[in-house]
Protein backbone atom coordinates (compact mmCIF):
# COMPACT_ATOMS: atom_id res chain seq x y z
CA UNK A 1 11.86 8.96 10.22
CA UNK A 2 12.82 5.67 11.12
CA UNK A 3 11.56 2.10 9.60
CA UNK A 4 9.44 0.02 11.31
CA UNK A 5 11.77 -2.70 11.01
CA UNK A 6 14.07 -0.42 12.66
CA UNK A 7 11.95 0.47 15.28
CA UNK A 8 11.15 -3.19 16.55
CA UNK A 9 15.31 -4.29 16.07
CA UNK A 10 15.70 -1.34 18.24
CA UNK A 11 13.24 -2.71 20.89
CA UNK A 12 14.64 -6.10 20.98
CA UNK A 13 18.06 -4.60 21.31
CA UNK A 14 16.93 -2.85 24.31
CA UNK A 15 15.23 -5.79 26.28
CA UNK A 16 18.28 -7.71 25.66
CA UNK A 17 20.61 -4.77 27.37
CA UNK A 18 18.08 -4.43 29.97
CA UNK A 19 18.41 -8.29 30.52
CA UNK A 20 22.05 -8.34 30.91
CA UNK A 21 21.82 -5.42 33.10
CA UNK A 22 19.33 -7.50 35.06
CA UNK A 23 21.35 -10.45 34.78
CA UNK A 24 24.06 -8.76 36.38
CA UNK A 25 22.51 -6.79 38.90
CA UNK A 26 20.70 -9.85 39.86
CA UNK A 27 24.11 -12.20 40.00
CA UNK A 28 25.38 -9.70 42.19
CA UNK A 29 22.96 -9.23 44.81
CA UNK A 30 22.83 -12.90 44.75
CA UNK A 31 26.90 -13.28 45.50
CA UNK A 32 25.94 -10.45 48.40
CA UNK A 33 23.13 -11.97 50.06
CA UNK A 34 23.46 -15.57 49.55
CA UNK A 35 27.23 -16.34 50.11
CA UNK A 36 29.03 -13.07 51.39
CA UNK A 37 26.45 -12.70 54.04
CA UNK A 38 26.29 -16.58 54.78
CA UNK A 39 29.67 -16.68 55.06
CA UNK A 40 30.00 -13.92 57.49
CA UNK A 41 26.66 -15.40 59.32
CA UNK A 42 29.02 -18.66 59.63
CA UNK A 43 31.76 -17.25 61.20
CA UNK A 44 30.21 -14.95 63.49
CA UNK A 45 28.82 -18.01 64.85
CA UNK A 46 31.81 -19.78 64.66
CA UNK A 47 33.64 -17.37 66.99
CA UNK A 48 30.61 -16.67 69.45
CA UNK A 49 30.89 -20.57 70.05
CA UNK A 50 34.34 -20.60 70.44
CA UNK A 51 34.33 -17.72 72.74
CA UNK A 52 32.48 -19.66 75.74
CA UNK A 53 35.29 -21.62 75.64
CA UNK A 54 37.27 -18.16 77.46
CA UNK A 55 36.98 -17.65 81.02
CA UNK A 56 37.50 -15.03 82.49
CA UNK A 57 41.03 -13.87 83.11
CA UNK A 58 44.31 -14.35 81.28
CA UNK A 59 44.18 -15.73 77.65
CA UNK A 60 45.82 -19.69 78.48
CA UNK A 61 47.79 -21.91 76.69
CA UNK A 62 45.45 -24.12 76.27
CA UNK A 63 42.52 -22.13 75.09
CA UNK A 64 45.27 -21.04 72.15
CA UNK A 65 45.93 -24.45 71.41
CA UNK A 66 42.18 -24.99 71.57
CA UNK A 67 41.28 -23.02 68.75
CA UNK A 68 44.10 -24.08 66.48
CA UNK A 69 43.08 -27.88 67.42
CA UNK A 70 39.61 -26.89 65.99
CA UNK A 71 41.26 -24.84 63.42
CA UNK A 72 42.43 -27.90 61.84
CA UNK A 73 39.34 -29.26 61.08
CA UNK A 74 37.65 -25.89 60.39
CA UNK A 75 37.24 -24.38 56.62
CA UNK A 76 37.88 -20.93 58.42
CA UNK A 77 40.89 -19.78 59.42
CA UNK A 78 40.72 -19.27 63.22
CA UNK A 79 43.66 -17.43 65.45
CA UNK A 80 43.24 -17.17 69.14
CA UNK A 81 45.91 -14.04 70.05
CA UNK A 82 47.05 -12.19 73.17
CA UNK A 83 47.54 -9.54 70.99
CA UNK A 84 47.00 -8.37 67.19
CA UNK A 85 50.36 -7.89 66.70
CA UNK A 86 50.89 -12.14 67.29
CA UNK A 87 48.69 -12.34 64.03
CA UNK A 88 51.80 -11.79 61.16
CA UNK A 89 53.03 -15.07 63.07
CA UNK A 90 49.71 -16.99 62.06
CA UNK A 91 48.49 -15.59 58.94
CA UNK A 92 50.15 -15.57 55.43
CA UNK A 93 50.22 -12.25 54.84
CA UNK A 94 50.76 -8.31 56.20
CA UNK A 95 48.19 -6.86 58.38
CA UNK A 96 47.63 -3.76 58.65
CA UNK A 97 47.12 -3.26 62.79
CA UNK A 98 46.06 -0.11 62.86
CA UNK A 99 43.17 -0.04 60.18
CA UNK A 100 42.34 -3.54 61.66
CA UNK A 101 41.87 -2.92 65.16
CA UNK A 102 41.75 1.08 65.86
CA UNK A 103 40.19 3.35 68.35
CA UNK A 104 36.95 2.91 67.27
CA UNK A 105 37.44 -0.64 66.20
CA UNK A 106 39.16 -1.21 70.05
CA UNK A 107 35.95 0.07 71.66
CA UNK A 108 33.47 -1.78 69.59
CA UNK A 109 35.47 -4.67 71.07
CA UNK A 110 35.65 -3.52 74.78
CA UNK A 111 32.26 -3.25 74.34
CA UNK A 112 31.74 -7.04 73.85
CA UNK A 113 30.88 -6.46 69.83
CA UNK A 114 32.49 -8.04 66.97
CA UNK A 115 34.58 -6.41 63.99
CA UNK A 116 33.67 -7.13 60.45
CA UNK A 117 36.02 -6.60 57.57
CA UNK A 118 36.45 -7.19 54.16
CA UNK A 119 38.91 -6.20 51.34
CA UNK A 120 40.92 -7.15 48.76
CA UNK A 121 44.07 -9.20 49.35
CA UNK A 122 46.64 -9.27 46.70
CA UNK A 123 48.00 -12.48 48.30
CA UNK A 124 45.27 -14.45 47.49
CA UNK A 125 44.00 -12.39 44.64
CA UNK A 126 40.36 -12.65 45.77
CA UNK A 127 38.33 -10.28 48.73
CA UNK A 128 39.15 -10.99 51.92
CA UNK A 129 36.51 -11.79 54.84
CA UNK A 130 37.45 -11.51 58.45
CA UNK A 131 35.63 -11.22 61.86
CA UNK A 132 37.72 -10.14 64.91
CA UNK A 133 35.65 -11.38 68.41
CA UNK A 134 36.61 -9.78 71.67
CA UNK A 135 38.04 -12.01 74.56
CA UNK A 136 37.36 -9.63 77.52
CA UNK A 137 38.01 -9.51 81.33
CA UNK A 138 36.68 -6.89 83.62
CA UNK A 139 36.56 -3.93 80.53
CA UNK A 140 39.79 -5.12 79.68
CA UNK A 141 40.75 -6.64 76.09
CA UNK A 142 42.95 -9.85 77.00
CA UNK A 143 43.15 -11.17 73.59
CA UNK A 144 40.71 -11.87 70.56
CA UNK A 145 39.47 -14.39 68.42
CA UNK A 146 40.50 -13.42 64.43
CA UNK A 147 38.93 -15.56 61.66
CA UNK A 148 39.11 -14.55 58.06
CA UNK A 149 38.17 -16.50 54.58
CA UNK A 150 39.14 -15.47 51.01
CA UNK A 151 35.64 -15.55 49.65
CA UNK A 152 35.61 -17.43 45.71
CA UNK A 153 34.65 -15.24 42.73
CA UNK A 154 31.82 -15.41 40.94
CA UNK A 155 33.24 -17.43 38.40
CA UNK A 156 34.64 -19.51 40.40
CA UNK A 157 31.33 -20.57 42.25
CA UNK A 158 29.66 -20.73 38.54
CA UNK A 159 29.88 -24.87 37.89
CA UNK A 160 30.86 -26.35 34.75
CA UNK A 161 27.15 -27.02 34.03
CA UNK A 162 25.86 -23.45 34.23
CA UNK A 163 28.87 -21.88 32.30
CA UNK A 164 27.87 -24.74 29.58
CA UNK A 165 24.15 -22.98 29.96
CA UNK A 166 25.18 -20.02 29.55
CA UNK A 167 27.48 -20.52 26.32
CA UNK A 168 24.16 -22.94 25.24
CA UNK A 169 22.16 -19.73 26.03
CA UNK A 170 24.81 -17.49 23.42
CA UNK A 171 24.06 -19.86 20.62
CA UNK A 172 20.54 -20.08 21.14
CA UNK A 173 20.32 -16.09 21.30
CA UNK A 174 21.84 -16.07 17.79
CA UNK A 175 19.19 -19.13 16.32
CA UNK A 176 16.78 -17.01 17.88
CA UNK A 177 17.85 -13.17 16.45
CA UNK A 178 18.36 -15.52 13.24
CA UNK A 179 14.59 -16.60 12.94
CA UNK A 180 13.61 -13.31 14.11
CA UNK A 181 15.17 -11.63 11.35
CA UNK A 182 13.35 -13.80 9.08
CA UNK A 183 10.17 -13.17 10.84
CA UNK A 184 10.75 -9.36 10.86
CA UNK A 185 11.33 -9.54 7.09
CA UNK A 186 8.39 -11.82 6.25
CA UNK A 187 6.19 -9.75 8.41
CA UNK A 188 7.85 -6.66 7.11
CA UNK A 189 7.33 -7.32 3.36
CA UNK A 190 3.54 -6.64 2.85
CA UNK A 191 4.81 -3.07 4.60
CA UNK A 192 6.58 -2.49 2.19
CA UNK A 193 4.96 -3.70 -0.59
CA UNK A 194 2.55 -1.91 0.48
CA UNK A 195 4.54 1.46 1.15
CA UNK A 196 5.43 1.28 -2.40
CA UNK A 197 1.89 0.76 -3.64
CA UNK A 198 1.50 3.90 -2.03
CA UNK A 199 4.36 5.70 -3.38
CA UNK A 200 2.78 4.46 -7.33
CA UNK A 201 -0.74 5.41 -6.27
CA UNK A 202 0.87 9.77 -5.36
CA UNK A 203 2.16 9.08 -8.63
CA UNK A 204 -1.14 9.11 -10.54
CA UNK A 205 -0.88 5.01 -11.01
CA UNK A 206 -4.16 3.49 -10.00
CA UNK A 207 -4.05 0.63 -11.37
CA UNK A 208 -1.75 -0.43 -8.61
CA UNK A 209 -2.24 -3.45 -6.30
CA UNK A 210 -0.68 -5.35 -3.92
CA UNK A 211 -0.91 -9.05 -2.81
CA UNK A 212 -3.37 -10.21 -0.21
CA UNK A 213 -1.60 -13.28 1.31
CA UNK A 214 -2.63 -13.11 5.28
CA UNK A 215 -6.16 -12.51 7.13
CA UNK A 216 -4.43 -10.46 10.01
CA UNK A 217 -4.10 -7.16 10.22
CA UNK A 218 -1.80 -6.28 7.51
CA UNK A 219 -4.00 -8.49 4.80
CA UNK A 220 -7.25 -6.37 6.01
CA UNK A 221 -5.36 -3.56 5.36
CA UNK A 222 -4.02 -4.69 1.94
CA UNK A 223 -7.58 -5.24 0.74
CA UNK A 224 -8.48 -2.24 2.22
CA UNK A 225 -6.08 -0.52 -0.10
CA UNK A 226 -6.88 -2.54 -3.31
CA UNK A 227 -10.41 -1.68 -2.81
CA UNK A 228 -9.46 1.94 -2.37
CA UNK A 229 -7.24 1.93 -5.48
CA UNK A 230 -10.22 0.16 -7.58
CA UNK A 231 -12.40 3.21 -5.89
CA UNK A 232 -10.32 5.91 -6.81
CA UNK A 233 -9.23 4.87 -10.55
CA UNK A 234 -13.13 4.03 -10.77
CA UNK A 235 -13.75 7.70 -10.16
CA UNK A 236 -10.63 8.86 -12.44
CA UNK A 237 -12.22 6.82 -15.28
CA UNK A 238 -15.55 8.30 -14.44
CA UNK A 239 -14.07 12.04 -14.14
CA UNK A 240 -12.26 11.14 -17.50
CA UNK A 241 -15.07 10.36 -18.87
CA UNK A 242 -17.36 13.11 -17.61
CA UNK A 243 -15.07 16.12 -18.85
CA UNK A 244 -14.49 13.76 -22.09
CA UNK A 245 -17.99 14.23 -22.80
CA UNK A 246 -18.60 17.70 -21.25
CA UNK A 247 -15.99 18.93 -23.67
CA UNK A 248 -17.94 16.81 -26.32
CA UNK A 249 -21.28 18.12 -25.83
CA UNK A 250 -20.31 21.30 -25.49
CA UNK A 251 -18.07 21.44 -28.63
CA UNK A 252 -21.02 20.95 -30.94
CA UNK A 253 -23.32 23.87 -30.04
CA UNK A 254 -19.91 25.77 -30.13
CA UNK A 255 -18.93 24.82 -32.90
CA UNK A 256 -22.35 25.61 -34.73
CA UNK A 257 -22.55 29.06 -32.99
CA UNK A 258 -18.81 30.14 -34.15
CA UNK A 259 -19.56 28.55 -37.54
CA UNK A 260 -22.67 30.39 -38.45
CA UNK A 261 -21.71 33.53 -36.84
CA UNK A 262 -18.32 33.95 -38.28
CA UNK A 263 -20.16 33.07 -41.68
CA UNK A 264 -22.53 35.92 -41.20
CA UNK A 265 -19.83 37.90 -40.37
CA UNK A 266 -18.26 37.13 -43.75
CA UNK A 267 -21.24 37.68 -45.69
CA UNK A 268 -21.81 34.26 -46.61
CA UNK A 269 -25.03 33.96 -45.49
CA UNK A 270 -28.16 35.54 -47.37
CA UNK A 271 -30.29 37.68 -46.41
CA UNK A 272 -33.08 35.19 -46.39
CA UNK A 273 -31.45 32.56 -44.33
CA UNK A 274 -30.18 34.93 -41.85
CA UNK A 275 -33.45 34.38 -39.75
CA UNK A 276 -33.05 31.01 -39.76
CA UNK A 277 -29.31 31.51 -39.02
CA UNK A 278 -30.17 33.42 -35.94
CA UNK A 279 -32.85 30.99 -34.79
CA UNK A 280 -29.71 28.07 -34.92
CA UNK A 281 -27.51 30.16 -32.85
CA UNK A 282 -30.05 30.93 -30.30
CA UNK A 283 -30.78 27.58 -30.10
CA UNK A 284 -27.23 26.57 -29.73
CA UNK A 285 -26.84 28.93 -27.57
CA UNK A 286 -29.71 27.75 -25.26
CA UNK A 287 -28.90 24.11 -25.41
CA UNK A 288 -25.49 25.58 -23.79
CA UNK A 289 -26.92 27.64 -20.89
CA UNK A 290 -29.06 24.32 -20.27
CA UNK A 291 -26.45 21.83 -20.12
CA UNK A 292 -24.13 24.73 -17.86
CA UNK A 293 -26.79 25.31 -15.44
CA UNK A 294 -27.34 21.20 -15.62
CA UNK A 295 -23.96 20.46 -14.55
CA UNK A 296 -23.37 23.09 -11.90
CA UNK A 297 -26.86 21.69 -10.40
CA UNK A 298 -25.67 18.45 -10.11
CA UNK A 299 -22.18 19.81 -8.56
CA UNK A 300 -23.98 21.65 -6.14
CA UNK A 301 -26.22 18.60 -5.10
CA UNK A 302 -23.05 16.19 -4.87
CA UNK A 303 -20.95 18.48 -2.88
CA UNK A 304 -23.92 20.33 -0.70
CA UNK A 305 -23.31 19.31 3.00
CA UNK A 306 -26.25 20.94 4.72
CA UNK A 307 -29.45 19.04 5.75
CA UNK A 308 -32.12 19.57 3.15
CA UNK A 309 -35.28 20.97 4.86
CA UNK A 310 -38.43 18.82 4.57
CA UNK A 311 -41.76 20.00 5.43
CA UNK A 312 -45.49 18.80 3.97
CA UNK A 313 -46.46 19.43 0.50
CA UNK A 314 -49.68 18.64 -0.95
CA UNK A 315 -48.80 16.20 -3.58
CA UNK A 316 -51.97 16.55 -5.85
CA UNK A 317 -51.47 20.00 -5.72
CA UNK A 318 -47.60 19.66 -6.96
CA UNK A 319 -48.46 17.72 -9.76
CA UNK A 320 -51.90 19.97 -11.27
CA UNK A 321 -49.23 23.17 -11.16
CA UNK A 322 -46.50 21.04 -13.05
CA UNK A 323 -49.60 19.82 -15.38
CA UNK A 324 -50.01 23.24 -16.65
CA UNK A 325 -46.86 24.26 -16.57
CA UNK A 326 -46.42 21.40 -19.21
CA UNK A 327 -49.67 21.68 -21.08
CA UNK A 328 -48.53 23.72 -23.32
CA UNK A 329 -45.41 21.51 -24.34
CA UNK A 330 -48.15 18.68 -24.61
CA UNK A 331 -50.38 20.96 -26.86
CA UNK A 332 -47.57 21.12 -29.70
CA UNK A 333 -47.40 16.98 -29.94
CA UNK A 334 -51.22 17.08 -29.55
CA UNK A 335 -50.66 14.75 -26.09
CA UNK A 336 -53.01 14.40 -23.18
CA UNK A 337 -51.38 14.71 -19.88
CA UNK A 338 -54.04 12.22 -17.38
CA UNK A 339 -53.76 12.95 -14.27
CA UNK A 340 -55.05 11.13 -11.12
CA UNK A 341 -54.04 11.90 -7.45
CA UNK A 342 -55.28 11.58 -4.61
CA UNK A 343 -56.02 14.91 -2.98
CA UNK A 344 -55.06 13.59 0.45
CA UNK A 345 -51.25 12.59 0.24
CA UNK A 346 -49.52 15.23 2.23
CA UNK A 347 -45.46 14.12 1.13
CA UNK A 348 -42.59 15.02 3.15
CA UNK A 349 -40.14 17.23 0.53
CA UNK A 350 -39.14 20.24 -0.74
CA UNK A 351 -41.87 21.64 -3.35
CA UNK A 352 -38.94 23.18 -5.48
CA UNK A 353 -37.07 20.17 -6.01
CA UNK A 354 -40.43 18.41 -6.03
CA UNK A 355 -41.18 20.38 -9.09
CA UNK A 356 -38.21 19.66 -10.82
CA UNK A 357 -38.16 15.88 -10.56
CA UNK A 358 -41.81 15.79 -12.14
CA UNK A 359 -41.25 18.15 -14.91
CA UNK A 360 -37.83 16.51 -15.87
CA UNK A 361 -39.68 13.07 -15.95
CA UNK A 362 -42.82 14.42 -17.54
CA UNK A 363 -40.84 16.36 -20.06
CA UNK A 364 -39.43 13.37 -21.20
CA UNK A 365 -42.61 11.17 -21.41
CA UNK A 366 -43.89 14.45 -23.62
CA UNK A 367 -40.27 14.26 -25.96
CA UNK A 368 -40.13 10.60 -26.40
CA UNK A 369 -44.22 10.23 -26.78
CA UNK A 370 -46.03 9.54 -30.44
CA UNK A 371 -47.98 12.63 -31.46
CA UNK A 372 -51.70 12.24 -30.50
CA UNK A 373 -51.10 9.57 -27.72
CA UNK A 374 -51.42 10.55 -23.99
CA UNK A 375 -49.29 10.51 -20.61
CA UNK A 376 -51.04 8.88 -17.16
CA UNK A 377 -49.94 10.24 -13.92
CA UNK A 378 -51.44 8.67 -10.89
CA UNK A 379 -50.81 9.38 -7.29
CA UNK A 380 -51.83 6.86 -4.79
CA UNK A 381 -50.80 5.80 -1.00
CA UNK A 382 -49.23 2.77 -0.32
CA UNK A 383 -47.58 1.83 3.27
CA UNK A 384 -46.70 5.10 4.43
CA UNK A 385 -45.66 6.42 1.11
CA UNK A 386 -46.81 7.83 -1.80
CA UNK A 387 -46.46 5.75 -5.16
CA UNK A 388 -46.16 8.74 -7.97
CA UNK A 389 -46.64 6.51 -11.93
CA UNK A 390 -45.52 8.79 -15.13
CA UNK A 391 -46.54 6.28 -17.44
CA UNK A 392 -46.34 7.11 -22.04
CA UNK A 393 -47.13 5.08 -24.88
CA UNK A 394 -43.76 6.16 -26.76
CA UNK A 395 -41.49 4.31 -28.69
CA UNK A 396 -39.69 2.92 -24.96
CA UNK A 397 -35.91 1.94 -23.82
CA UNK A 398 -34.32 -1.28 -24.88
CA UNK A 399 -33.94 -3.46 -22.07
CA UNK A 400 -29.83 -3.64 -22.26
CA UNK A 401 -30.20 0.40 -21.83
CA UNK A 402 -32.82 0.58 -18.79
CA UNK A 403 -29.99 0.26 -16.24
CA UNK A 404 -27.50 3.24 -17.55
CA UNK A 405 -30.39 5.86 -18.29
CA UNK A 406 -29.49 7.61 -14.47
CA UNK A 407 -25.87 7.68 -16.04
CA UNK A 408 -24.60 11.31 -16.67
CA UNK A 409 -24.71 12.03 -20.44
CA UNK A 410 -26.14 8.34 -21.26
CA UNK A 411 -28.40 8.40 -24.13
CA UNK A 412 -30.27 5.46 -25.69
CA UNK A 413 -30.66 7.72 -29.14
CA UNK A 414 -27.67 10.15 -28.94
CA UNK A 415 -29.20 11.45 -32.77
CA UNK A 416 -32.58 12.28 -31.68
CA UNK A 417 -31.27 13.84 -27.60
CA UNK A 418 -29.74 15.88 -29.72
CA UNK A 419 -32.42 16.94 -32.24
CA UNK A 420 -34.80 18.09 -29.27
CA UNK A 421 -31.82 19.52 -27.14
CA UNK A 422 -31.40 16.78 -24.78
CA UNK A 423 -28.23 16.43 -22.44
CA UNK A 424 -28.57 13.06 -20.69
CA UNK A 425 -28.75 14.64 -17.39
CA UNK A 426 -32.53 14.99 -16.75
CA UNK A 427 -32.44 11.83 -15.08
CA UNK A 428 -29.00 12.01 -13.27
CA UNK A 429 -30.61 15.17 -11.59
CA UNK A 430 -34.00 13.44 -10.74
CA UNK A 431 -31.76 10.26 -9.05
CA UNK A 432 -29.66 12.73 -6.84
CA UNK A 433 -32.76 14.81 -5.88
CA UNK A 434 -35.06 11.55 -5.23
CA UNK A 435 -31.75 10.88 -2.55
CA UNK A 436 -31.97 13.96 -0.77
CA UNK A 437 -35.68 13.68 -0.58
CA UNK A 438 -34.96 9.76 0.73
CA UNK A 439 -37.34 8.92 -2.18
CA UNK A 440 -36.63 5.88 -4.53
CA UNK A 441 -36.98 5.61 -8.63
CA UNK A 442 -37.61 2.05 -10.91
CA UNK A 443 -37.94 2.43 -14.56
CA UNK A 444 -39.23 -0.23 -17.14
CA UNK A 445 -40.22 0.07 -20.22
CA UNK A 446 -40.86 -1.61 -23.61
CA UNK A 447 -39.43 -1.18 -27.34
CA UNK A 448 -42.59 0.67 -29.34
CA UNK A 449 -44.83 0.32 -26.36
CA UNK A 450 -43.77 3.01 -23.49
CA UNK A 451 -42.05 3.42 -20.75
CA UNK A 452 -43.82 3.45 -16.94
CA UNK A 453 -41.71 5.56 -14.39
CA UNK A 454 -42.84 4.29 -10.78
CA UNK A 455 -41.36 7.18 -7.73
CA UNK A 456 -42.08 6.32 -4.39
CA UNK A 457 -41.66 9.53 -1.64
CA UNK A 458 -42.04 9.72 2.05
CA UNK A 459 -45.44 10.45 3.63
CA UNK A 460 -45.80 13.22 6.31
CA UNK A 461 -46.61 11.43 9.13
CA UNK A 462 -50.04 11.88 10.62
């Protein structure tokens, strides 16, 4: 595949040839029409003047010495001849009679029409331009009129001052491919700066950049790139980070499951603590199948391409069913789930994924909660929306945390998330669901004092 650079030297290579060929094709047609044809033009008239000078009869004397009177103060060359073959005493050099004058020639001139020739004559070294004019009596040719002029060459009609253009023209053609070369490289080297920014990026180096110094084209498309490469070493870091992590939550239940089980298997364990043994691995082995099924949910949500279905839900209703499915969860802390909705919000969603983003918010308000305090859910309508509040009275999220706890695996106590089997996805899945529903999330909370989780969802419209 050829450069760029290549491409465009080509091009200019090519309207240069196609100039010359212009040029030249142009220069001739010029020496054709404007000073072959003039000249001829000239001497036809020439010799149709000089032939009302013949009357009719015999070829005189006189009218010979006519037309070599005006021949001397002619720039043609004008013989006045009885007959062709008089001409070799005239002109300087060898005529050919018969390819001058033949039969068809002879009766182009009988018929009162001139005879145009031209060819090359070694004499003179240049083309050779003659016109032959009848002098006719009564259908028969009496004598004839021959003028002839060695036409100049191109070069010769070319002046000093144009051949000093044209050699001005050379030299300016090769200041001019000069600076274009310089041009060509100084547009060409973001190109290829960029080309190998490219070639480093298949290479797995994102930290690669290259140098915005223009606002054209080729600058848009440099930043375009650097703010690609930032994107995609962004999401290596994050993918880095999320299998990190993946590999470290999942080495700990793994790890306690292989322990305990291989220690059972070796007899180490008693009797009396196998119970408890069992109840470890089970939970282990739970906390496992949650954060599995966690992560392929959230793959599934980030790479699903169909339109999610919405349709009206009851939104009071929603919350009373994920009430009790939660009461019992409550029960064990001794918390009161409060709930107040208003009956008439009909929301746009889907009730499964509904369901989920309540009981993964509730579930933490009941985790995070002090024993014997309660958690408020209200439900009211508020410019075409419904404004869902999960608020606790737990012991809260420092303020320099508020802004990661949507972050995969972020956890503001990593100890206690992992004391009540926590993964640090419940609220990755809520954002990503709250999206498909076009719903919205804001979280604040306070240190020892609770945390109040405002969602705000899509009415069904009347």
């Amino acid at each position: 595949m050829k450069k760029i650079s290549t491409r465009i030297w080509l091009l200019i290579f090519a309207f240069l040839i196609i100039t010359v060929v212009f040029m030249y094709v142009l220069t001739d047609f010029l020496y054709e029409q404007l000073y072959v044809e003039d000249t001829e033009s000239t001497m036809i008239e020439v010799g149709t003047k000089l032939q009302t000078m013949y009357t009719s009869g015999k070829v005189t004397d006189e009218f010979i010495a006519d037309i070599e009177h005006y021949n001397d103060y002619s720039n043609l060359n004008i013989f006045a001849v009885r007959n062709p073959r008089e001409l070799s005493a005239c002109v300087p050099f060898d005529i050919d009679y018969e390819t001058l004058i033949g039969a068809e020639e002879r009766q182009q001139l009988l018929a009162g029409e001139y005879v145009q020739k031209i060819g090359y004559e070694p004499r003179f070294d240049r083309q050779l331009i003659s016109v032959v004019l009848p002098l006719v009596d009564q259908n028969r040719l009496e004598g004839i009129i021959y003028i002839y002029f060695p036409l100049a060459k191109i070069s010769e009609l070319a002046s000093q001052e144009v051949i000093l253009l044209f050699v001005s023209a050379f030299f300016f053609l090769i200041v001019i491919s000069f600076f274009v070369y310089k041009g060509l490289r100084h547009i060409m080297r973001p190109l290829n700066e960029l080309q190998t920014a490219v070639e480093q990026m298949s290479y797995g180096n994102y930290e690669t950049r290259v140098p915005v110094n223009s606002s054209d084209e080729i600058g848009k498309l440099s930043s375009t790139f650097n703010d690609m490469a930032e994107a995609i070493q962004r999401e290596d870091e994050v993918q880095k980070s999320f299998l990190a992590t993946v590999s470290h939550e999942l080495r700990t239940p793994i790890s306690y499951v292989k322990g305990y089980s291989e220690a059972m298997q070796d007899g180490i364990i008693s009797d009396t603590q196998k119970e408890e043994t069992i109840q470890l691995i089970v939970r282990e082995a739970n906390r496992m199948e949650r954060l599995t099924n966690e992560l392929l949910q959230l793959a599934r949500m980030e790479n699903e391409q169909k339109e999610i279905i919405l349709y009206p839900i009851p939104l009071a209703e929603t919350l009373r069913e994920v009430q009790q499915i939660l009461m019992h969860q409550a029960q064990k802390k001794d918390i009161t789930l409060q709930l107040t909705a208003d009956d008439s919000l009909i929301v746009k969603a889907d009730e499964v994924k509904l369901k989920q983003i309540f009981i993964n918010i509730i579930e933490d308000a009941i985790n995070y909660s002090h024993e014997q305090s309660k958690v408020e859910i209200t439900a009211i309508e508020n410019n075409e929306f419904a404004h869902i509040t999960i608020k606790d009275y737990g012991i809260g999220i420092p303020q320099a945390d508020l802004s990661h706890v949507t972050e995969r695996f972020y956890r503001v106590n990593k100890a206690r998330s992992r004391a009540d089997g926590g993964s640090g996805l419940g609220l990755s899945i809520v954002e990503q669901l709250l999206k498909q529903l076009l719903g919205k999330i804001e979280i604040e909370s306070e240190v020892e004092k609770g945390t109040k989780v405002k969602i705000t969802i899509p009415l069904m419209e009347e």
